[in-house]
PDB file of N, CA and C in Angstrom:
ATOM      1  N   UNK A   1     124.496 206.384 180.571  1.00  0.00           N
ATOM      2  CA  UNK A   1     123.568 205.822 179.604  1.00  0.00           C
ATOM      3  C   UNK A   1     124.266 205.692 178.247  1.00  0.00           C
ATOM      4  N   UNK A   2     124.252 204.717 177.330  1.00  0.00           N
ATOM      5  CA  UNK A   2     124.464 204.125 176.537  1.00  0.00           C
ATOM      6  C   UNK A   2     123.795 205.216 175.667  1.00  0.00           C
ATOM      7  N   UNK A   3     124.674 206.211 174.368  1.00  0.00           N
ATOM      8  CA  UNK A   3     123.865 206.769 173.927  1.00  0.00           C
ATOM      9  C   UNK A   3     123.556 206.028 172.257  1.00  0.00           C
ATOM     10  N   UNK A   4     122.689 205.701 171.776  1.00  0.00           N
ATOM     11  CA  UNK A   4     121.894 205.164 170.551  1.00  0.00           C
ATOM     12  C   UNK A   4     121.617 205.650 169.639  1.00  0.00           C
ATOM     13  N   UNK A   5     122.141 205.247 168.049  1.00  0.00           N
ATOM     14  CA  UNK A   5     121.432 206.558 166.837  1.00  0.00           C
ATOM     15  C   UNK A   5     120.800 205.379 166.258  1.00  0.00           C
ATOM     16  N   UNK A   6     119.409 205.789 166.352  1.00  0.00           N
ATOM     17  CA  UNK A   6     118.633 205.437 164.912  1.00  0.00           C
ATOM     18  C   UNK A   6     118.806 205.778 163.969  1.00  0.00           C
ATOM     19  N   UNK A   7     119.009 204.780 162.986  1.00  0.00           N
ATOM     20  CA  UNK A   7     119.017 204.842 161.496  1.00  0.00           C
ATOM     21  C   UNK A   7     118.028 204.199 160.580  1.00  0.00           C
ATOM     22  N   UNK A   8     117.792 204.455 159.305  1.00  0.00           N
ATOM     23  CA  UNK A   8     116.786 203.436 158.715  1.00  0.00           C
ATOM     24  C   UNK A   8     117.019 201.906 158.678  1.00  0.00           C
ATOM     25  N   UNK A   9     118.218 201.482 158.815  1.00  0.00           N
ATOM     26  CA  UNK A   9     118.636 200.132 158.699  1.00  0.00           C
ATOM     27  C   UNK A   9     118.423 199.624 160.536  1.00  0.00           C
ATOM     28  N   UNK A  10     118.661 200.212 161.170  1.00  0.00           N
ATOM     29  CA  UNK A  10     118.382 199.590 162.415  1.00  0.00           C
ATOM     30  C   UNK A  10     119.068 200.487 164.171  1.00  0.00           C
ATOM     31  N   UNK A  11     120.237 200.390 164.293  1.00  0.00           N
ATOM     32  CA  UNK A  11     120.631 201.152 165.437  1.00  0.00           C
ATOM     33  C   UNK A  11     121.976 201.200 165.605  1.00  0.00           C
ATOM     34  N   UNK A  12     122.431 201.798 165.709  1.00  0.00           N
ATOM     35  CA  UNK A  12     124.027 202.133 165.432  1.00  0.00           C
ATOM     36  C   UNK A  12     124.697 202.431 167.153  1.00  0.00           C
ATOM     37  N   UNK A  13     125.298 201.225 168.087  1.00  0.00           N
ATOM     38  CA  UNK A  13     125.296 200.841 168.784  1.00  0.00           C
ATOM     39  C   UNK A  13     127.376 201.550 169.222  1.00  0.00           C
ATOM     40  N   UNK A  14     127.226 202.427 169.894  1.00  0.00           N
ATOM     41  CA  UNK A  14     128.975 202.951 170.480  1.00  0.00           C
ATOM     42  C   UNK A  14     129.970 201.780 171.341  1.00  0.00           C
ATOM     43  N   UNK A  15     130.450 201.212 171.018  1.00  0.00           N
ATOM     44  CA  UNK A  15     131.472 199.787 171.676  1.00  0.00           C
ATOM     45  C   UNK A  15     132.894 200.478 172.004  1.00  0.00           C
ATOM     46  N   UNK A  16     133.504 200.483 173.572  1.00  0.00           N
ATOM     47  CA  UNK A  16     134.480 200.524 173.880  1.00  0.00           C
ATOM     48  C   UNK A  16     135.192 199.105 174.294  1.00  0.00           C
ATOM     49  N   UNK A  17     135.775 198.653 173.451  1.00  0.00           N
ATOM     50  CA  UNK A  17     136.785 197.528 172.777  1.00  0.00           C
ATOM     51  C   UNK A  17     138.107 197.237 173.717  1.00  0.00           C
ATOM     52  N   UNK A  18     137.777 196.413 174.295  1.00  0.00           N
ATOM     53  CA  UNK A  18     138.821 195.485 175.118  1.00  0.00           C
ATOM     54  C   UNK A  18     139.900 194.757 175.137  1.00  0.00           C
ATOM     55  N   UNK A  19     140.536 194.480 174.042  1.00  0.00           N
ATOM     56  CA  UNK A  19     140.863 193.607 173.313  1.00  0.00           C
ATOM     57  C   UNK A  19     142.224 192.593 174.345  1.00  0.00           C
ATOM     58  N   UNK A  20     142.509 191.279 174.101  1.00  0.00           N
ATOM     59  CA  UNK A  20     143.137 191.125 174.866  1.00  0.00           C
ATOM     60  C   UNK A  20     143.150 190.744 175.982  1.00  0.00           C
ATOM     61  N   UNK A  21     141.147 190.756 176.215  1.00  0.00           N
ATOM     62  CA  UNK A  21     141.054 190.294 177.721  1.00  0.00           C
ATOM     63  C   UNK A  21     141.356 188.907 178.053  1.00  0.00           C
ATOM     64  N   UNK A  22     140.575 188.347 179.352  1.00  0.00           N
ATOM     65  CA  UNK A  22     140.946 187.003 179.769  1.00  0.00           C
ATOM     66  C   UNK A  22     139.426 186.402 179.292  1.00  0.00           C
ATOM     67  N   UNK A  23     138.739 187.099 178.838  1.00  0.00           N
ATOM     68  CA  UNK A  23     137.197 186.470 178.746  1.00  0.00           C
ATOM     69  C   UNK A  23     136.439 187.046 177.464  1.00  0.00           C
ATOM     70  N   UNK A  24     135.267 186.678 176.842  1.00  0.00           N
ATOM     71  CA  UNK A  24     134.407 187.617 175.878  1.00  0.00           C
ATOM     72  C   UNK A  24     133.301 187.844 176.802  1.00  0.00           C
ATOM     73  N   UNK A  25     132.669 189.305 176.700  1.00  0.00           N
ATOM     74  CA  UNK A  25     131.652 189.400 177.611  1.00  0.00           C
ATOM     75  C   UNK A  25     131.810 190.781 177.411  1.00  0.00           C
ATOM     76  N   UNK A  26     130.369 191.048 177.338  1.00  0.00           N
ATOM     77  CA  UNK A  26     130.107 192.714 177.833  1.00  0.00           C
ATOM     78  C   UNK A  26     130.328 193.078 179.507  1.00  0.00           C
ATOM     79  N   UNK A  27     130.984 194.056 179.575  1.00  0.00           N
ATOM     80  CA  UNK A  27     131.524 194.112 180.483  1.00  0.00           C
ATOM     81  C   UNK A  27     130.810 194.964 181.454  1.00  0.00           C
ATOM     82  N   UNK A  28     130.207 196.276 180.749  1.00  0.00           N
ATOM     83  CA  UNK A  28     129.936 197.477 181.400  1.00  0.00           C
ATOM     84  C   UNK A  28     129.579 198.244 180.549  1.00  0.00           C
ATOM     85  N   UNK A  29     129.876 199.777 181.066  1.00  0.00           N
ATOM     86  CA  UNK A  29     129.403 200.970 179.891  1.00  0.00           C
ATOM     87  C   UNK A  29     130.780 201.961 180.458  1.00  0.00           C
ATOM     88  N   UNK A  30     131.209 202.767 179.511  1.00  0.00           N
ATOM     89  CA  UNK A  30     132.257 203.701 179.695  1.00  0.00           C
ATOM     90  C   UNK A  30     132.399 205.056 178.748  1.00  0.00           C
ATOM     91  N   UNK A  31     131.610 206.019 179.316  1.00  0.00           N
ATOM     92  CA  UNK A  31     131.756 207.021 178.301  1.00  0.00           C
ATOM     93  C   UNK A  31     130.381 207.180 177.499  1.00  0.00           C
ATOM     94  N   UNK A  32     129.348 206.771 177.957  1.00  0.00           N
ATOM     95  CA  UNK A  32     128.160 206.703 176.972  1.00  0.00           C
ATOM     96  C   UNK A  32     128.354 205.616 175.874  1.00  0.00           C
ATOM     97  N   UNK A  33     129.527 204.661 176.118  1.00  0.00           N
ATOM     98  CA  UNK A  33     129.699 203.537 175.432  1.00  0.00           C
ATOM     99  C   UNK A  33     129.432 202.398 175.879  1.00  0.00           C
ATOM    100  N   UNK A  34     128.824 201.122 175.322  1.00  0.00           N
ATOM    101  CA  UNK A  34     128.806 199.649 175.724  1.00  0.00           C
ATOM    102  C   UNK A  34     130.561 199.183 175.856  1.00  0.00           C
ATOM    103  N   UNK A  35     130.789 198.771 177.154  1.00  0.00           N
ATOM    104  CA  UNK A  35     132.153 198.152 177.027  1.00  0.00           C
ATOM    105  C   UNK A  35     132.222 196.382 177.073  1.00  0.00           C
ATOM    106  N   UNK A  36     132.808 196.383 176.131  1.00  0.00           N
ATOM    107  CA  UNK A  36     133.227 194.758 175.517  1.00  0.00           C
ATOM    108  C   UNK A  36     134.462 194.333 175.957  1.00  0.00           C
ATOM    109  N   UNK A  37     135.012 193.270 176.789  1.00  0.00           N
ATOM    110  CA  UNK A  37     136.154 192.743 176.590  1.00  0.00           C
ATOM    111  C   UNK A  37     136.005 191.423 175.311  1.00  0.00           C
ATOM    112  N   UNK A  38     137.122 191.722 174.651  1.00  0.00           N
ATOM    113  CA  UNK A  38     137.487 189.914 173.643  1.00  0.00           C
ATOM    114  C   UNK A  38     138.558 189.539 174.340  1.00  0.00           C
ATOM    115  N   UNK A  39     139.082 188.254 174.042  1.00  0.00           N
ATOM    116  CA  UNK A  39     140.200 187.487 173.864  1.00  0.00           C
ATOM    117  C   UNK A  39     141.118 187.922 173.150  1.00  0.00           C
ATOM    118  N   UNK A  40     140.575 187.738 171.810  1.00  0.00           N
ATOM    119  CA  UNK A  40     141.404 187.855 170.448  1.00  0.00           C
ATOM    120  C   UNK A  40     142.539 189.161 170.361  1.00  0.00           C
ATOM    121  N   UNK A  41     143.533 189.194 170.087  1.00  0.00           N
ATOM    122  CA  UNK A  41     144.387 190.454 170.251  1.00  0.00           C
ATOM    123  C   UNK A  41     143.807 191.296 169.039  1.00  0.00           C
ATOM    124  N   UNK A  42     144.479 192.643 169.307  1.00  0.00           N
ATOM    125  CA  UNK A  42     143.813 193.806 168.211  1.00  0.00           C
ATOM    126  C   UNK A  42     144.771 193.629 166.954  1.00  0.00           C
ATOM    127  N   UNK A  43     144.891 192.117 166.055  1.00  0.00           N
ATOM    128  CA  UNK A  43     145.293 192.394 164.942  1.00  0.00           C
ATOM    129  C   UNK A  43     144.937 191.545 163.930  1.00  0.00           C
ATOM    130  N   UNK A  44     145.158 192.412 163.185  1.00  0.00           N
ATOM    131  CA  UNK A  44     144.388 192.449 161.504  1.00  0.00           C
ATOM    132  C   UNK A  44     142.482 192.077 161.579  1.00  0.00           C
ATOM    133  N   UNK A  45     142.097 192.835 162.202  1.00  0.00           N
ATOM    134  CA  UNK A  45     140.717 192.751 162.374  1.00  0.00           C
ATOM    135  C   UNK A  45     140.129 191.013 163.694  1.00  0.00           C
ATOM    136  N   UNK A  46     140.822 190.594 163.746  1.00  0.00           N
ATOM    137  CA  UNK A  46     140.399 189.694 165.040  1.00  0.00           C
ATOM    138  C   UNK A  46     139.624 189.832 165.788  1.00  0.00           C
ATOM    139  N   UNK A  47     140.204 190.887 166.713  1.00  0.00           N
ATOM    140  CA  UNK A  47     139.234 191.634 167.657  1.00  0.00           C
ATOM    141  C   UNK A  47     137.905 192.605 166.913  1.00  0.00           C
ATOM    142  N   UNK A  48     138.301 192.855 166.173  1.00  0.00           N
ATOM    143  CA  UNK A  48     137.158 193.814 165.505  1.00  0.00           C
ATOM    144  C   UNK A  48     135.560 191.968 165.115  1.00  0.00           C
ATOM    145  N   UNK A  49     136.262 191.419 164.544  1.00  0.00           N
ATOM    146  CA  UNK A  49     135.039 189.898 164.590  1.00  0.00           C
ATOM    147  C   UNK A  49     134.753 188.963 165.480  1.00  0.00           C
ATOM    148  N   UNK A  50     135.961 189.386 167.075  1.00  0.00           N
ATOM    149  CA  UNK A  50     135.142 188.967 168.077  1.00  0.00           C
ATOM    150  C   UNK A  50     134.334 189.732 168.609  1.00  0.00           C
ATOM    151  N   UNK A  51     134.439 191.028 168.744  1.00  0.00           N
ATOM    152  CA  UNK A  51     133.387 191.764 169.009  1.00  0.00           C
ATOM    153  C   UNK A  51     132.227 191.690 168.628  1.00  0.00           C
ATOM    154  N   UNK A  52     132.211 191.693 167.084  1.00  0.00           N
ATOM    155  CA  UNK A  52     130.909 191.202 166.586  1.00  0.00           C
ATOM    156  C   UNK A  52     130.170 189.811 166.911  1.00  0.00           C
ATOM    157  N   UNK A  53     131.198 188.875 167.147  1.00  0.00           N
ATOM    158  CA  UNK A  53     130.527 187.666 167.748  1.00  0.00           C
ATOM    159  C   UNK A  53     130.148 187.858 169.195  1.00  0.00           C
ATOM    160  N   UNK A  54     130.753 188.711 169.848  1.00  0.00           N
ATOM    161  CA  UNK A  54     130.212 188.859 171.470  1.00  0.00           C
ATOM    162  C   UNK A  54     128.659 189.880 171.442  1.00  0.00           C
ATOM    163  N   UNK A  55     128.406 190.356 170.593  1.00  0.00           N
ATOM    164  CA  UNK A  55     127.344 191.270 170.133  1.00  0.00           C
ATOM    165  C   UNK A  55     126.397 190.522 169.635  1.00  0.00           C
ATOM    166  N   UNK A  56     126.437 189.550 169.029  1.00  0.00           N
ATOM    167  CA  UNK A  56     125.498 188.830 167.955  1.00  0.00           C
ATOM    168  C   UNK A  56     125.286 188.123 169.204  1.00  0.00           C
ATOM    169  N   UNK A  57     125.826 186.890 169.634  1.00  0.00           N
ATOM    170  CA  UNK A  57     125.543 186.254 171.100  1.00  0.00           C
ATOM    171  C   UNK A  57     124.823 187.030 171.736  1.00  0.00           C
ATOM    172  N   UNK A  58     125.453 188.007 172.422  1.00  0.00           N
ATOM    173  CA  UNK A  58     124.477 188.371 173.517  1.00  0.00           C
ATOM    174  C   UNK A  58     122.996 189.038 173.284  1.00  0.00           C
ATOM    175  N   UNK A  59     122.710 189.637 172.169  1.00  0.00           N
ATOM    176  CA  UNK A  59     121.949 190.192 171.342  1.00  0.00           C
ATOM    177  C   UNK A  59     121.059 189.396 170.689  1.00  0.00           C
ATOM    178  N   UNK A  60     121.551 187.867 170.602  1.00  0.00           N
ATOM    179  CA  UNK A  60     120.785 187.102 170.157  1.00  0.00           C
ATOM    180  C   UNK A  60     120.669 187.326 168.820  1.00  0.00           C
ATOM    181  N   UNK A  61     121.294 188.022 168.056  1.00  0.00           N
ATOM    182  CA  UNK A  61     121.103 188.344 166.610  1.00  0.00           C
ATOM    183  C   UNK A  61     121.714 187.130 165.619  1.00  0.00           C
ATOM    184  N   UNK A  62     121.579 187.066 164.192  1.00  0.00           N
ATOM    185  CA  UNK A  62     122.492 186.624 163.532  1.00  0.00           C
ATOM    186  C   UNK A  62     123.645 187.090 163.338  1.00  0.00           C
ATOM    187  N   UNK A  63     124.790 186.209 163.134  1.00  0.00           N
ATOM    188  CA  UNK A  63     126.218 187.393 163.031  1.00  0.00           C
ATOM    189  C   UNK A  63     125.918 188.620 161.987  1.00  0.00           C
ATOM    190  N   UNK A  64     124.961 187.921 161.169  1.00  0.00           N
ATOM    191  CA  UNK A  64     125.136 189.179 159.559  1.00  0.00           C
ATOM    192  C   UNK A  64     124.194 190.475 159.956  1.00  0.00           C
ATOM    193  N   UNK A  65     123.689 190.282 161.337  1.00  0.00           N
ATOM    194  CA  UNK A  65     123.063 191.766 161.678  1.00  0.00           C
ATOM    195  C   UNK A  65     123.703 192.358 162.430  1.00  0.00           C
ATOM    196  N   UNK A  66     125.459 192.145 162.766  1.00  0.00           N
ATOM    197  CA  UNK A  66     125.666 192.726 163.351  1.00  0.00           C
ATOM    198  C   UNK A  66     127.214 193.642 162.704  1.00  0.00           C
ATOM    199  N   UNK A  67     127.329 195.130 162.001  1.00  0.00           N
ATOM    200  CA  UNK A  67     128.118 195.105 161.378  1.00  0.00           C
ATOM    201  C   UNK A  67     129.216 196.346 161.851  1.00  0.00           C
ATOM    202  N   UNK A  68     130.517 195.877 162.012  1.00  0.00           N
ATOM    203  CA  UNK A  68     131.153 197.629 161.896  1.00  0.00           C
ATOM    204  C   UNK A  68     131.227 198.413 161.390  1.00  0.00           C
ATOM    205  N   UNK A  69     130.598 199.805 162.097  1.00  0.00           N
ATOM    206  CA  UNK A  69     130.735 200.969 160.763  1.00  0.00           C
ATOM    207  C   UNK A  69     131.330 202.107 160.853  1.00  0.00           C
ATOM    208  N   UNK A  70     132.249 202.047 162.165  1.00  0.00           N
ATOM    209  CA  UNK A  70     133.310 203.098 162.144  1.00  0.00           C
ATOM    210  C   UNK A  70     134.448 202.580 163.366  1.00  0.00           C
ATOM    211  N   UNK A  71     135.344 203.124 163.547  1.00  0.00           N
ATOM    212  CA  UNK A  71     136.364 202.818 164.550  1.00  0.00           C
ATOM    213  C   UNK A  71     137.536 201.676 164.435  1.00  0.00           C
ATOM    214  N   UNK A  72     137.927 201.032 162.675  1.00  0.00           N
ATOM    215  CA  UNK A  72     138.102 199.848 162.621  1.00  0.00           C
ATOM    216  C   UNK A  72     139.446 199.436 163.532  1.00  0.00           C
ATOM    217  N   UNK A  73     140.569 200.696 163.661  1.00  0.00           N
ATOM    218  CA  UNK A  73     141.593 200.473 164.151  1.00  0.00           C
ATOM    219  C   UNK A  73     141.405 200.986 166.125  1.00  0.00           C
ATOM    220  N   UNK A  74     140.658 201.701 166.383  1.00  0.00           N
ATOM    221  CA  UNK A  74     140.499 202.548 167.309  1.00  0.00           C
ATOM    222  C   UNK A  74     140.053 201.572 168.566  1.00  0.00           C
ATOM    223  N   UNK A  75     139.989 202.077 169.737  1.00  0.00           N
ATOM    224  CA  UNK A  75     139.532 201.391 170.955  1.00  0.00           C
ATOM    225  C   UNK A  75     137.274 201.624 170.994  1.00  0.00           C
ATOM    226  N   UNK A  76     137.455 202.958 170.275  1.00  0.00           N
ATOM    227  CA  UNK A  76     135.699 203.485 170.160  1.00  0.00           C
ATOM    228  C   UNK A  76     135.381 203.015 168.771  1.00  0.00           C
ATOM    229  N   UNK A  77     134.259 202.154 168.776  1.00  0.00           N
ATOM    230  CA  UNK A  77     133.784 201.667 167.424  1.00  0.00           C
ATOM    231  C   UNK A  77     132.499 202.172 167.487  1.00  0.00           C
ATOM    232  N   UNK A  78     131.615 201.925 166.446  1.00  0.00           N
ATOM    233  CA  UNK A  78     129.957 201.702 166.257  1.00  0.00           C
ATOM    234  C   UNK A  78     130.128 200.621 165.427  1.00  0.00           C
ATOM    235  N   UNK A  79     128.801 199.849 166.220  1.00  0.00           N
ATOM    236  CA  UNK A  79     128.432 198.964 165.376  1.00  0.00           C
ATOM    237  C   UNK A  79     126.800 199.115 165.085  1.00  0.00           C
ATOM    238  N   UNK A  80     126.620 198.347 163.910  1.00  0.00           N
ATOM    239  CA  UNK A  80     125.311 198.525 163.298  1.00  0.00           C
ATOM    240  C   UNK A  80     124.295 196.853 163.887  1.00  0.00           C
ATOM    241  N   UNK A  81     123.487 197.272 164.299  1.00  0.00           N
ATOM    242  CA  UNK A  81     122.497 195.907 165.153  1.00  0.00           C
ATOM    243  C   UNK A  81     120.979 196.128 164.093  1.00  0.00           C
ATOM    244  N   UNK A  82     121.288 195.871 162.939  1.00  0.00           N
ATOM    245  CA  UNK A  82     120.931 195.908 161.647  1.00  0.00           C
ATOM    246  C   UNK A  82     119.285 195.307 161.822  1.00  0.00           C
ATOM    247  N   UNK A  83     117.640 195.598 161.623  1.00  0.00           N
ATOM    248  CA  UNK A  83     116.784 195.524 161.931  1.00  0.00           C
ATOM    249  C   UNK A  83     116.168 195.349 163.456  1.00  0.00           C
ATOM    250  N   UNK A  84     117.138 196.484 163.893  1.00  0.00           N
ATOM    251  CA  UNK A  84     116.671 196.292 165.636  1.00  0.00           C
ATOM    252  C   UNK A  84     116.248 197.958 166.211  1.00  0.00           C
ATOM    253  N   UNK A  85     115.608 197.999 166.171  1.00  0.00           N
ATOM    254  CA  UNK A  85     115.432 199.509 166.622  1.00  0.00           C
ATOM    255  C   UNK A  85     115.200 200.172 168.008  1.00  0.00           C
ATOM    256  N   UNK A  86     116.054 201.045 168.349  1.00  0.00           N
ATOM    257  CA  UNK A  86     116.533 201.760 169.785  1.00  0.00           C
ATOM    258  C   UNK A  86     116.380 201.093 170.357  1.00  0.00           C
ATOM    259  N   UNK A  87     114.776 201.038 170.850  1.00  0.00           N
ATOM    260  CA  UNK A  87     113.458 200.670 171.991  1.00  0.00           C
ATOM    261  C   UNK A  87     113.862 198.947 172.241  1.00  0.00           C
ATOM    262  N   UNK A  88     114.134 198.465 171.068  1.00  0.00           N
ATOM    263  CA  UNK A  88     115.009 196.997 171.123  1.00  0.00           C
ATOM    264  C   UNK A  88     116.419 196.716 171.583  1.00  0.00           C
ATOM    265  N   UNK A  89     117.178 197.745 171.472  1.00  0.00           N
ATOM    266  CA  UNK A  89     118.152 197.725 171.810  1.00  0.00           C
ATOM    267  C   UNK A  89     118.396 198.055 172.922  1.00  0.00           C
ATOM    268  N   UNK A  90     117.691 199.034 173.378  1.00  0.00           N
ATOM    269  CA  UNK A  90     117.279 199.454 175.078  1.00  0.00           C
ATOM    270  C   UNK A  90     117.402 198.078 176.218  1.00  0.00           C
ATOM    271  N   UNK A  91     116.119 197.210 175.456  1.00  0.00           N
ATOM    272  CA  UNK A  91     115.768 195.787 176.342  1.00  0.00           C
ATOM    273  C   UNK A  91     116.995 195.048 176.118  1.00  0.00           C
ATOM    274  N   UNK A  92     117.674 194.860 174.736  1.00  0.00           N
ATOM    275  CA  UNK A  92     118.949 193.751 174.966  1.00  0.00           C
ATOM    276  C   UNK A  92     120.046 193.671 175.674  1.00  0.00           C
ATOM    277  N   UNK A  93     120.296 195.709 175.709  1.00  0.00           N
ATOM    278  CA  UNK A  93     121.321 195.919 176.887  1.00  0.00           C
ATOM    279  C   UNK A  93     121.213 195.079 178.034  1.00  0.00           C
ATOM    280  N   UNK A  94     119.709 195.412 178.586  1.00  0.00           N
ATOM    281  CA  UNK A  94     119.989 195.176 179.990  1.00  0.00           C
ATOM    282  C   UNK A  94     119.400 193.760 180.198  1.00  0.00           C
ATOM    283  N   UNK A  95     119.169 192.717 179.476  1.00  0.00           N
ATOM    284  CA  UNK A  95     119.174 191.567 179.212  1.00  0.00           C
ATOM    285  C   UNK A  95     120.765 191.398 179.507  1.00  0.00           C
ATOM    286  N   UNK A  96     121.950 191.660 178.680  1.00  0.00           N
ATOM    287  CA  UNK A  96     123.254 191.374 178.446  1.00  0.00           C
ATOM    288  C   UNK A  96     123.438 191.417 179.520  1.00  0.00           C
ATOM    289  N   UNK A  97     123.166 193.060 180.709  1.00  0.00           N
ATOM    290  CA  UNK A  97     123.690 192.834 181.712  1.00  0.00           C
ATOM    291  C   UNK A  97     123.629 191.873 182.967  1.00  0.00           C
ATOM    292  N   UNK A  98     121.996 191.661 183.122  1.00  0.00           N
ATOM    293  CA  UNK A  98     121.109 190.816 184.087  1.00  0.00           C
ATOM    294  C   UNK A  98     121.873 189.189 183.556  1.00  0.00           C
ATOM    295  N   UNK A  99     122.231 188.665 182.648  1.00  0.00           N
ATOM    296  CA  UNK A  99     122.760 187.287 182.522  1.00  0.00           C
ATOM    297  C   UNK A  99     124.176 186.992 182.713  1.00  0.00           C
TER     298      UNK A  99
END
């Protein structure tokens, strides 16, 4: 299970970061983490703003609700899914996965 922190701004979402793949797409879960493959290689933040675009897509969000807030160099990030709370984030997971 995907573990989730509520915050006042919205839900602070654990991403294990792919970078490099052959595709963008949520992939799976690994570690109590959402796993993401990108394209984009891991440099100078690339991969860190395809991620966010593979998040905003599948999430259906605007890009600007979707923000990094820890992990910038690392394979484990959080990201912030900025006016979406848990119980919402619960349903988008498994939306992401079912499509």
């Amino acid at each position: 299970m995907i573990r989730l922190e509520a915050t006042a701004e919205g839900t602070i979402i654990p991403i294990r970061a792919q970078p490099g793949a052959k595709r963008n797409a949520i992939v799976g879960e690994h570690d109590g983490a959402l796993r993401v493959a990108v394209t984009a290689p891991p440099d100078k933040g690339k991969a860190n703003e395809a991620l966010a675009a593979v998040l905003s897509n599948a999430f259906e969000l605007p890009k600007s609700a979707v923000e990094l807030v820890s992990g910038p160099t690392s394979r484990q990030k959080k990201f912030l899914l900025r006016g979406v709370s848990v119980e919402e984030t619960q349903v988008l997971i498994r939306r992401s996965y079912s499509s």
